[in-house]
C-alpha atoms as a PDB file:
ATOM      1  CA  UNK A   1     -32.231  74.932  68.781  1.00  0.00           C
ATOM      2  CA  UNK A   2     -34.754  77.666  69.768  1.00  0.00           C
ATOM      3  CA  UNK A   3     -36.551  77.288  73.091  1.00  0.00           C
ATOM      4  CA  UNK A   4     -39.646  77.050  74.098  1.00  0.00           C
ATOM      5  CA  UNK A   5     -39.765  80.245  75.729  1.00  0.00           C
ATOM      6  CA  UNK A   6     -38.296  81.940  72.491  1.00  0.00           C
ATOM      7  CA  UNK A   7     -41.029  80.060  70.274  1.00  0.00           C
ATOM      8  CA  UNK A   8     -43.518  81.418  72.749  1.00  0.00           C
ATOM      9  CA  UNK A   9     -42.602  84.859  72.333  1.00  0.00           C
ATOM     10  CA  UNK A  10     -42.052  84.693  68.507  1.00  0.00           C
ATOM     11  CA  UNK A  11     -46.325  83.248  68.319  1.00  0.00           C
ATOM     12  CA  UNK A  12     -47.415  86.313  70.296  1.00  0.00           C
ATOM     13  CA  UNK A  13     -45.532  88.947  68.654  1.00  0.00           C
ATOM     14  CA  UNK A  14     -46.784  87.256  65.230  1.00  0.00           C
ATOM     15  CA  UNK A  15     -50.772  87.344  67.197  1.00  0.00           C
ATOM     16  CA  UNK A  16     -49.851  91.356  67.712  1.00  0.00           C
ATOM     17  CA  UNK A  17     -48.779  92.188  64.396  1.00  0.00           C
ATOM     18  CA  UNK A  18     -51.828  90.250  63.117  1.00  0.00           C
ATOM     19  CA  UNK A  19     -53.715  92.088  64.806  1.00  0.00           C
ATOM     20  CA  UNK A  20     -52.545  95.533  64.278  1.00  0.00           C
ATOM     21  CA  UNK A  21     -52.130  94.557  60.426  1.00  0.00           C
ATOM     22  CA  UNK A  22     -55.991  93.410  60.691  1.00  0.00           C
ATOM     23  CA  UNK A  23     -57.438  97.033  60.654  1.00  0.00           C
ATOM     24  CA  UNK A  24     -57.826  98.017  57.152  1.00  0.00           C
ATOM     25  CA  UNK A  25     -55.860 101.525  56.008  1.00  0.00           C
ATOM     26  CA  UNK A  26     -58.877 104.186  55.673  1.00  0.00           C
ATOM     27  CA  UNK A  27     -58.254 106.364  52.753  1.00  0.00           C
ATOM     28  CA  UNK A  28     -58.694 109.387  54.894  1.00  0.00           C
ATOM     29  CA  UNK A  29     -56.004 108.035  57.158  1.00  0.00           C
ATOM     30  CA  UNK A  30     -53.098 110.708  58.393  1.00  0.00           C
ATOM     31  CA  UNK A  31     -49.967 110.106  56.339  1.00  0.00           C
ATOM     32  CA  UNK A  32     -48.284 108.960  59.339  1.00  0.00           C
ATOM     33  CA  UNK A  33     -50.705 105.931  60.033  1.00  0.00           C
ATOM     34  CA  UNK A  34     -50.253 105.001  56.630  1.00  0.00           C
ATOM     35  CA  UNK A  35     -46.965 105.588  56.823  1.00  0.00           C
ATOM     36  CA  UNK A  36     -47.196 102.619  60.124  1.00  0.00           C
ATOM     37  CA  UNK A  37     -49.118 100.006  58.238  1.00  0.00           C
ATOM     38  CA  UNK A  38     -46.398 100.420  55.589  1.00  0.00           C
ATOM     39  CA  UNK A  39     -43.398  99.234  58.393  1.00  0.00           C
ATOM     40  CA  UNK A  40     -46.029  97.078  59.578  1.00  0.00           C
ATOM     41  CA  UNK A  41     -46.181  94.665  56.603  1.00  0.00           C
ATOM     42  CA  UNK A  42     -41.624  94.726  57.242  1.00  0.00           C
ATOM     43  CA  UNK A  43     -42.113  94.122  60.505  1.00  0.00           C
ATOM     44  CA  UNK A  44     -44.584  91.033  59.973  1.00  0.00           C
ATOM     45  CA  UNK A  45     -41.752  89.728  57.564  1.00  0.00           C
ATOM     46  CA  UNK A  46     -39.458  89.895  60.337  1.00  0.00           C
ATOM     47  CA  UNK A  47     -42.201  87.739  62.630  1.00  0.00           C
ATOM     48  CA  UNK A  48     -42.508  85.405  60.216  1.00  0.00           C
ATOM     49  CA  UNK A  49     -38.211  84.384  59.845  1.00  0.00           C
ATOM     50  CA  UNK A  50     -37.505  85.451  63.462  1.00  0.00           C
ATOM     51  CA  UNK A  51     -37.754  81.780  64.541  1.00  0.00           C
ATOM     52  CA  UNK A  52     -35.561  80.268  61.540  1.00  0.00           C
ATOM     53  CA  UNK A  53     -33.196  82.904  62.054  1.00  0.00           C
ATOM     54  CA  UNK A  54     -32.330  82.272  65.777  1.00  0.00           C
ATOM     55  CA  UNK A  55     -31.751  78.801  64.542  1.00  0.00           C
ATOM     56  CA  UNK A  56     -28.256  79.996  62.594  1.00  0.00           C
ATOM     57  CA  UNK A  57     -26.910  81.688  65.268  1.00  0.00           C
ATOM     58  CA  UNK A  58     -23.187  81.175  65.840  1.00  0.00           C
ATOM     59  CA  UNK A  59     -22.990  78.205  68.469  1.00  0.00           C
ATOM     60  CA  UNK A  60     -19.819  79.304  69.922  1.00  0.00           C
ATOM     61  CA  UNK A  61     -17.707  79.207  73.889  1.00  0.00           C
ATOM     62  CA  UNK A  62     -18.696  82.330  75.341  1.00  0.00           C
ATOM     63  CA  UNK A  63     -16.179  85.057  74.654  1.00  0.00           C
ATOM     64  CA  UNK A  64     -15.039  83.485  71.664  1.00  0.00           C
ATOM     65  CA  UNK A  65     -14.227  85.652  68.436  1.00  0.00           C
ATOM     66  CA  UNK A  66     -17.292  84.947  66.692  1.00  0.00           C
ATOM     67  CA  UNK A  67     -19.886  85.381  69.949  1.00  0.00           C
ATOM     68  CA  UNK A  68     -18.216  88.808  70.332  1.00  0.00           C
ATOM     69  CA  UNK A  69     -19.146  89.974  66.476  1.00  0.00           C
ATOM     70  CA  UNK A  70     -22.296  88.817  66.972  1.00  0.00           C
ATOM     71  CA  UNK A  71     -23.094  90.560  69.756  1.00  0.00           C
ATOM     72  CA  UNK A  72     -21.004  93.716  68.223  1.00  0.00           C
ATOM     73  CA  UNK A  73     -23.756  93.657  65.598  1.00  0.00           C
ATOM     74  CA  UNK A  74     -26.507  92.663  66.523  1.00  0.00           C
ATOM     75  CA  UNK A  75     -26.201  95.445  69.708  1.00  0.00           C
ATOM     76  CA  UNK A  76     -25.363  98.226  67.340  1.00  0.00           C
ATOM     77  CA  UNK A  77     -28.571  97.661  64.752  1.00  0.00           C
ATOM     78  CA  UNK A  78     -30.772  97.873  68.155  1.00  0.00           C
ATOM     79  CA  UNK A  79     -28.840 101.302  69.118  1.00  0.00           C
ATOM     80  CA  UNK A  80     -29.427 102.857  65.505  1.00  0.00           C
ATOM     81  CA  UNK A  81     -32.849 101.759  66.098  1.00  0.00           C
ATOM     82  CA  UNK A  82     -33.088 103.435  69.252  1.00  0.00           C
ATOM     83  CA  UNK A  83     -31.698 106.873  68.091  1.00  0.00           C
ATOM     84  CA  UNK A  84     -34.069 106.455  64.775  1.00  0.00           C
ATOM     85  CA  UNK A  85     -37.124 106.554  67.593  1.00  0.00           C
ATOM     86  CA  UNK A  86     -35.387 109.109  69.568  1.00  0.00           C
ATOM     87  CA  UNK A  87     -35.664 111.156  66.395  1.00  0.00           C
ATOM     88  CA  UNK A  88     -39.228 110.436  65.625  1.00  0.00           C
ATOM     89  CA  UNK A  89     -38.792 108.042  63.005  1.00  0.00           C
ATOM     90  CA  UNK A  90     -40.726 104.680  62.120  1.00  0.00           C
ATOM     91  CA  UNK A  91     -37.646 102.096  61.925  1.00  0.00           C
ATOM     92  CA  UNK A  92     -37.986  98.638  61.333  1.00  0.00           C
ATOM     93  CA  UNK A  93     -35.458  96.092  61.827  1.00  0.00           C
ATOM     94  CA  UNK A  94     -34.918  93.412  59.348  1.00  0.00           C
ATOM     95  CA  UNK A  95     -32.919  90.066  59.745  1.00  0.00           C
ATOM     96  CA  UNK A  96     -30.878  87.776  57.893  1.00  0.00           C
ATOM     97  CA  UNK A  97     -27.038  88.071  56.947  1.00  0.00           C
ATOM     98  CA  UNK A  98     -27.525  87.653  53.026  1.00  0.00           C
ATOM     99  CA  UNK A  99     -28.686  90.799  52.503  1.00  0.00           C
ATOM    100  CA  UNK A 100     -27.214  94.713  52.638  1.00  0.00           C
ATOM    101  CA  UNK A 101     -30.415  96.181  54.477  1.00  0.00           C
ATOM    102  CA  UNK A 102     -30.881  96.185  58.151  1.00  0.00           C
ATOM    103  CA  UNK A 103     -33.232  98.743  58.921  1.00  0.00           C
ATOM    104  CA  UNK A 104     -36.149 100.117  56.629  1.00  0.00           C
ATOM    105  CA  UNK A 105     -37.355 103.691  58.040  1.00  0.00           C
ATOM    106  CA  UNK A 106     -40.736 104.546  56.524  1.00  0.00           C
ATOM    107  CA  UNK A 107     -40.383 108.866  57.020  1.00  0.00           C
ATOM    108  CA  UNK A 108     -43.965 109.024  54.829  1.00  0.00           C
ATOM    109  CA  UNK A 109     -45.866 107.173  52.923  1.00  0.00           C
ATOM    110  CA  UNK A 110     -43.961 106.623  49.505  1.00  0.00           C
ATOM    111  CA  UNK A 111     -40.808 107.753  51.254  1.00  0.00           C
ATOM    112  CA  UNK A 112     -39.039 105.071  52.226  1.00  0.00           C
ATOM    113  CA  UNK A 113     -34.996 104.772  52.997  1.00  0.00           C
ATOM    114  CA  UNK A 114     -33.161 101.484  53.952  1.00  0.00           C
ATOM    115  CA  UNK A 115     -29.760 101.112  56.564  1.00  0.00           C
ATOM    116  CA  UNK A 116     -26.689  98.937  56.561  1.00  0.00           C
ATOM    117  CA  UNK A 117     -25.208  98.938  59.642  1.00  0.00           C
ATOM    118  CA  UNK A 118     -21.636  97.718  60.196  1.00  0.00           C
ATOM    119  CA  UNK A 119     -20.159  97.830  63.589  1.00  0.00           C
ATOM    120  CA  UNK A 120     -16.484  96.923  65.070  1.00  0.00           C
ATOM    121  CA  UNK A 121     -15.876  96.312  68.856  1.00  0.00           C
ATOM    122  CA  UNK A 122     -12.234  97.469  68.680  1.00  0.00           C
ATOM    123  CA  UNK A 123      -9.289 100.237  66.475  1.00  0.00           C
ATOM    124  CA  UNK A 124     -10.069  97.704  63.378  1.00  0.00           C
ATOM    125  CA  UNK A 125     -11.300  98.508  59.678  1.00  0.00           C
ATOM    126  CA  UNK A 126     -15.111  98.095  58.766  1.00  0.00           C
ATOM    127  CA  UNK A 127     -15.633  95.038  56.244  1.00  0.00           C
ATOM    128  CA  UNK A 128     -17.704  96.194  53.256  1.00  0.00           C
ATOM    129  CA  UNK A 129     -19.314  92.989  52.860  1.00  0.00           C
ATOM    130  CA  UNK A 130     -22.378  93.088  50.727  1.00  0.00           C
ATOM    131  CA  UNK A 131     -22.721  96.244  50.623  1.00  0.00           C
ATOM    132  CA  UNK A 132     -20.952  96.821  47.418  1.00  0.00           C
ATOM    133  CA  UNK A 133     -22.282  97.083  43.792  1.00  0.00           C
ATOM    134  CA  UNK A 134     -24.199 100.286  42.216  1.00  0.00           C
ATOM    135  CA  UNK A 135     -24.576 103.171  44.185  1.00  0.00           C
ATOM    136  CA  UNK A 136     -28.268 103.144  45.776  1.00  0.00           C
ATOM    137  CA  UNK A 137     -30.529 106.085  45.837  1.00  0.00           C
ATOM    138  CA  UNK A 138     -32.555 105.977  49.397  1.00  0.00           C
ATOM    139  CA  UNK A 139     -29.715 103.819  50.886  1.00  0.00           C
ATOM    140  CA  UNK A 140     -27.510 104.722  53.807  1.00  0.00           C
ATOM    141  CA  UNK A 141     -24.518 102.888  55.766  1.00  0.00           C
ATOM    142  CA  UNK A 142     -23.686 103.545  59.295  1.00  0.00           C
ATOM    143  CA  UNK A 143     -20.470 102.725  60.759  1.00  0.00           C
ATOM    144  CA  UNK A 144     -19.754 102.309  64.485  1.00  0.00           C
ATOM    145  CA  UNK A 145     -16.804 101.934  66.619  1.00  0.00           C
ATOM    146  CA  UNK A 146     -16.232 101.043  70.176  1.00  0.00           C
ATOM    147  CA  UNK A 147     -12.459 102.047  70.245  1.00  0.00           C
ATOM    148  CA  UNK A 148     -12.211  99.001  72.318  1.00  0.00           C
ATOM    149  CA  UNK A 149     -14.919  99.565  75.195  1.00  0.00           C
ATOM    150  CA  UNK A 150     -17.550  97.229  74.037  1.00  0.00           C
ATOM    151  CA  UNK A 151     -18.362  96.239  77.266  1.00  0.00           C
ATOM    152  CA  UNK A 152     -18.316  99.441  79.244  1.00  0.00           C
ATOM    153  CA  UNK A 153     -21.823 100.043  78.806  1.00  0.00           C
ATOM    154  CA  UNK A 154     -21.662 103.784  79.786  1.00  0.00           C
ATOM    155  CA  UNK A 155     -19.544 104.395  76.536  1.00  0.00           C
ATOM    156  CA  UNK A 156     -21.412 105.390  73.421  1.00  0.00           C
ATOM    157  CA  UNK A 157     -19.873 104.443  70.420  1.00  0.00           C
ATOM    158  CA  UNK A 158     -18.730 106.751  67.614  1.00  0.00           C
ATOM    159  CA  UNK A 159     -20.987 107.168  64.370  1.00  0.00           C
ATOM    160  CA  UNK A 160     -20.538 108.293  61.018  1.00  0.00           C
ATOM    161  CA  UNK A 161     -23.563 108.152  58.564  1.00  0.00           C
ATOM    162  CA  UNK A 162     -22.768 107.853  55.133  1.00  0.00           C
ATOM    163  CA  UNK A 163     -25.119 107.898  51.465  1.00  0.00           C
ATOM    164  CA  UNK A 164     -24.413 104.591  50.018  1.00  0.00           C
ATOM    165  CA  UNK A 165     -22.498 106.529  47.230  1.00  0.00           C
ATOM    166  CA  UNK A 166     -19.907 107.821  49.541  1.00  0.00           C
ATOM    167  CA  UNK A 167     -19.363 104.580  50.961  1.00  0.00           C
ATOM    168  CA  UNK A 168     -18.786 102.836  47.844  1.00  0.00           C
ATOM    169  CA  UNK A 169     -15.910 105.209  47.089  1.00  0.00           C
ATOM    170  CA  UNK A 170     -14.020 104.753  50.558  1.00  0.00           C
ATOM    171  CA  UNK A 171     -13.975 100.777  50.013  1.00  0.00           C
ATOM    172  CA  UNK A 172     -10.402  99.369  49.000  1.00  0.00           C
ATOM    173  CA  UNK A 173      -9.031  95.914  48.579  1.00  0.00           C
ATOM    174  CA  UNK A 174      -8.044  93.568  50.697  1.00  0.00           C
ATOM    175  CA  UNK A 175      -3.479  92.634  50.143  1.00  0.00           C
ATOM    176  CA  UNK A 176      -4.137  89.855  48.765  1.00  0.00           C
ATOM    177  CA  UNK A 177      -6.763  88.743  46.241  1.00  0.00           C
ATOM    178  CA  UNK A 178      -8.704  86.682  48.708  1.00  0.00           C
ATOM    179  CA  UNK A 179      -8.743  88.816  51.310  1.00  0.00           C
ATOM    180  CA  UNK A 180     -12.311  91.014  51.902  1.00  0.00           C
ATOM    181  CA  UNK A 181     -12.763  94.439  50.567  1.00  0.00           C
ATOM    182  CA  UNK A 182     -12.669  97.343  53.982  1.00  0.00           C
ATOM    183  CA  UNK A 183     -12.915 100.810  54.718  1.00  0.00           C
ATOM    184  CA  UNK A 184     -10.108 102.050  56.282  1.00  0.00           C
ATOM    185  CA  UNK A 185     -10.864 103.490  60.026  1.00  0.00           C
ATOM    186  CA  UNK A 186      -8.403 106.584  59.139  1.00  0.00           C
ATOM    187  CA  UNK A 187     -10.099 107.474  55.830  1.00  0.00           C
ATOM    188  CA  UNK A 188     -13.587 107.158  58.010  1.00  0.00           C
ATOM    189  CA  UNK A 189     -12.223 109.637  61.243  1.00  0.00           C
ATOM    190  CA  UNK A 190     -11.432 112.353  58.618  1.00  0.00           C
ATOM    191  CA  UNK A 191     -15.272 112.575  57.499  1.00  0.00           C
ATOM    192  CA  UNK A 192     -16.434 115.397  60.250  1.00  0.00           C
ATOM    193  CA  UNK A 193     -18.671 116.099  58.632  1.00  0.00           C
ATOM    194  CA  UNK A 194     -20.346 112.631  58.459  1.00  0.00           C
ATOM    195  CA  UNK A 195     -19.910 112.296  62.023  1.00  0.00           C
ATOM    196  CA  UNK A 196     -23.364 111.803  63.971  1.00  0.00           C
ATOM    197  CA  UNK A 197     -24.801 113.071  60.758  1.00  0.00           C
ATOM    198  CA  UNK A 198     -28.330 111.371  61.721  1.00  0.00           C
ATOM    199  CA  UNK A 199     -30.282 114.309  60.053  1.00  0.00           C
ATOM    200  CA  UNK A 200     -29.457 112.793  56.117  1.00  0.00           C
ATOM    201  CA  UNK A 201     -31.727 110.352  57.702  1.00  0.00           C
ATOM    202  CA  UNK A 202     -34.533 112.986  58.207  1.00  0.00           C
ATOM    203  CA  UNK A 203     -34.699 114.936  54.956  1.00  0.00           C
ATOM    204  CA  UNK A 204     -36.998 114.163  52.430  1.00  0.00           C
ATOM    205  CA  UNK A 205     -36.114 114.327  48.774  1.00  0.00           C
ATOM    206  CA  UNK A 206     -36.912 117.552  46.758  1.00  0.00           C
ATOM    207  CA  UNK A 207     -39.771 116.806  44.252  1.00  0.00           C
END
């Protein structure tokens, strides 16, 4: 059950992004305004299921196995999101679990790319979830690792960003049939040159 206070704040984020989405988009706007009211009309989606969405969070003891993946995840989308703004990027955060995209990042208007992130507190494999299927053009996966030091706030965790494409190819099966598919965490630490490779995230396509 949400609380009141939560509700509260969910209504007057929803009144700001009214607001902002309000102001119609001049035609001589700059690209990059445009660009906003594009991850505008994301982020009002996110307004509008934040509420429902707090609802299925995992009622668990705190510490347990599945508090600690939540908060693995859910505090590694907001640090990709934080190094997206540190780079000058509009990033938007989506939410949900059924789905492969976490983050939309609007770069210009037209040019749009979408994020998976997957994130693991300790040594262990990445699960590749839902993000499986046809390669995506414009879609990128980021994996993160604590080594173990989740807590220790002053340690950053390691980063590799990956083109959808490349991910699909490290994914292998699970040893037995219904086990999930992974990425193996020694097939990701030979990928130098993936590692911290946030600028993918900053080139635009070749016309």
């Amino acid at each position: 059950m949400t609380k009141p206070g939560q509700n509260a704040g969910c209504r007057i984020l929803d009144d700001f992004v009214c607001e902002a989405l309000s102001d119609p988009t001049e035609s001589g706007a700059a690209p990059k305004s445009r660009g906003r009211n594009e991850g505008m009309h994301v982020l009002k989606e996110i307004v509008v299921n934040a509420a429902a969405n707090h609802a299925k969070r995992p009622v668990a003891e705190n510490g347990s196995r599945s508090q600690r993946g939540y908060n693995t995840n859910l505090a590694s989308k907001f640090y990709v999101l934080s190094v997206l703004y540190r780079l000058g990027l509009d990033a938007y955060l989506t939410l949900g679990n059924k789905k492969a995209i976490d983050i939309v990042v609007v770069r210009a208007p037209g040019d749009t790319i979408t994020i998976d992130v997957k994130a693991v507190a300790g040594r262990d494999d990445w699960r590749a979830g839902n993000a499986v299927g046809s390669p995506r053009e414009r879609h990128f996966v980021i994996l993160l690792t604590y080594d173990g030091k989740f807590p220790q706030v002053a340690e950053q965790p390691k980063v590799w960003v990956l083109p959808h494409e490349e991910f699909l190819g490290l994914i292998k099966p699970g040893k037995t049939p219904t086990a999930p598919l992974f990425v193996s965490r020694s097939q990701v630490k030979k990928l130098e040159h993936r590692r911290d490779a946030w600028d993918l995230l900053q080139r635009t396509p070749q016309a």
